[in-house]
C-alpha atoms as a PDB file:
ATOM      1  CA  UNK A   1      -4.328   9.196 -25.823  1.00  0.00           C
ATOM      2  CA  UNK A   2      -1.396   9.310 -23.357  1.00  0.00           C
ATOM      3  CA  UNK A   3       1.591   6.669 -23.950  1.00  0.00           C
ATOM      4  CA  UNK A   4       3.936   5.723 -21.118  1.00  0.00           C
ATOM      5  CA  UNK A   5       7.376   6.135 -22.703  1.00  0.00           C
ATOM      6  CA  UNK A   6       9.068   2.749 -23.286  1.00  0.00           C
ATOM      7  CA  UNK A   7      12.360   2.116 -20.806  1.00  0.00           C
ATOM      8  CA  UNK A   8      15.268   1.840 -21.437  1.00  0.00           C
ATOM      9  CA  UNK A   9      16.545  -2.330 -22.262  1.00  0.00           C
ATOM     10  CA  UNK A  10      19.620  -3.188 -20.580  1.00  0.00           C
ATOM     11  CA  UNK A  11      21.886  -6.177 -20.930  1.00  0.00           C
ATOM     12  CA  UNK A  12      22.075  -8.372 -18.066  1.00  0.00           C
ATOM     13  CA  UNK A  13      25.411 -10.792 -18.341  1.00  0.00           C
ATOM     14  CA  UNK A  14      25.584 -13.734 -15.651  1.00  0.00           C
ATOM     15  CA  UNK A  15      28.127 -16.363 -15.232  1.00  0.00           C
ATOM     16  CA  UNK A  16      26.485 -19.477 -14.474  1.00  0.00           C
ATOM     17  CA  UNK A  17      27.126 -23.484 -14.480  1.00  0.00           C
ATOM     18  CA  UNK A  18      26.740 -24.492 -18.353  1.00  0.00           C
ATOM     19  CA  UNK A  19      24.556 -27.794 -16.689  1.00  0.00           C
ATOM     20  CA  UNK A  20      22.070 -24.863 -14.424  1.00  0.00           C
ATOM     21  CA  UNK A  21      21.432 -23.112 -17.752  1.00  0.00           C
ATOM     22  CA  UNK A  22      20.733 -26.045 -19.910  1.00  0.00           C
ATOM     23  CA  UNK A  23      18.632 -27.423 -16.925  1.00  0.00           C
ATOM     24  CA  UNK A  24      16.541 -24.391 -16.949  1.00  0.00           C
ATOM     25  CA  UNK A  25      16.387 -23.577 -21.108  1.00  0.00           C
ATOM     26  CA  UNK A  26      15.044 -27.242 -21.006  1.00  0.00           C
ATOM     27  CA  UNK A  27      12.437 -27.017 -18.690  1.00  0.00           C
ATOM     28  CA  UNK A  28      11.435 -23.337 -20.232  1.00  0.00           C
ATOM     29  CA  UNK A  29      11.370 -25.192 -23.712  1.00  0.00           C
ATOM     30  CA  UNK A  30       8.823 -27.612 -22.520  1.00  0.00           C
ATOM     31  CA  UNK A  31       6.669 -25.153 -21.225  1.00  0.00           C
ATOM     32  CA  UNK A  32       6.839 -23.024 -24.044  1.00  0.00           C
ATOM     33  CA  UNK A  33       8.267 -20.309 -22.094  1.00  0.00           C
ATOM     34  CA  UNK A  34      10.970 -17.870 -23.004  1.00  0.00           C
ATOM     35  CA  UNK A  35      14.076 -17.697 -20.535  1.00  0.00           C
ATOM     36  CA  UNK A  36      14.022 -14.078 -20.436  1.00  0.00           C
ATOM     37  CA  UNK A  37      10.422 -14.192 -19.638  1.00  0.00           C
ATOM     38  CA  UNK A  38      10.085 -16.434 -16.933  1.00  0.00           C
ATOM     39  CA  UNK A  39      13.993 -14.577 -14.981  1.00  0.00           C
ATOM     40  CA  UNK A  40      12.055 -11.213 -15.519  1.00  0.00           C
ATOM     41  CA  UNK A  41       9.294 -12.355 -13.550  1.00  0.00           C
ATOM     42  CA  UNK A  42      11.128 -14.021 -10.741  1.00  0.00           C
ATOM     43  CA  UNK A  43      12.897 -10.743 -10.648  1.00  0.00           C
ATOM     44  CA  UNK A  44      10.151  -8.649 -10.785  1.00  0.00           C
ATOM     45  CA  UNK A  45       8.819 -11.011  -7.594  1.00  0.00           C
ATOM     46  CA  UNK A  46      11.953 -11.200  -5.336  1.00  0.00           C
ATOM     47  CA  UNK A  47      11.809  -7.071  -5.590  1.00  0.00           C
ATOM     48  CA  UNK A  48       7.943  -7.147  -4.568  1.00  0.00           C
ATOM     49  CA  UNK A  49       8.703  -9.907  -1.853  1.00  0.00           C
ATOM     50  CA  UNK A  50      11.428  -7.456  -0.597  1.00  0.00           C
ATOM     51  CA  UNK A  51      10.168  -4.121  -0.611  1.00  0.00           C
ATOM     52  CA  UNK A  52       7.428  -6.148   1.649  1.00  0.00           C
ATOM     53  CA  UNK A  53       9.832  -7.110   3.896  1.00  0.00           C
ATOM     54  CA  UNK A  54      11.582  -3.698   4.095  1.00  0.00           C
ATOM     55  CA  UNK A  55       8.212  -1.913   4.671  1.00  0.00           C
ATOM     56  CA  UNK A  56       7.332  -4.052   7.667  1.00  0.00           C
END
């Protein structure tokens, strides 16, 4: 049984308006969702929306 090796975690740091970030770890919170979680997956989106784009 082949395992993929884990990658490497890296720290992102952002700089954002206190009232965006309590805003969004609100609305996460009531959906049960975990910050991280749901910014990994918009990331992981915007790079599949735009290697799309570039491709075209």
């Amino acid at each position: 049984m082949s395992k993929e090796p884990k990658e490497e975690i890296v720290e992102l740091k952002l700089r954002i308006p206190r009232s965006l970030r309590s805003e969004f770890k609100s609305i996460c919170a009531a959906r049960d969702e975990n910050m991280k979680d749901v910014l990994v997956a918009y990331m992981r989106k915007y790079i599949e929306q735009h290697k799309a784009e570039k491709s075209e």
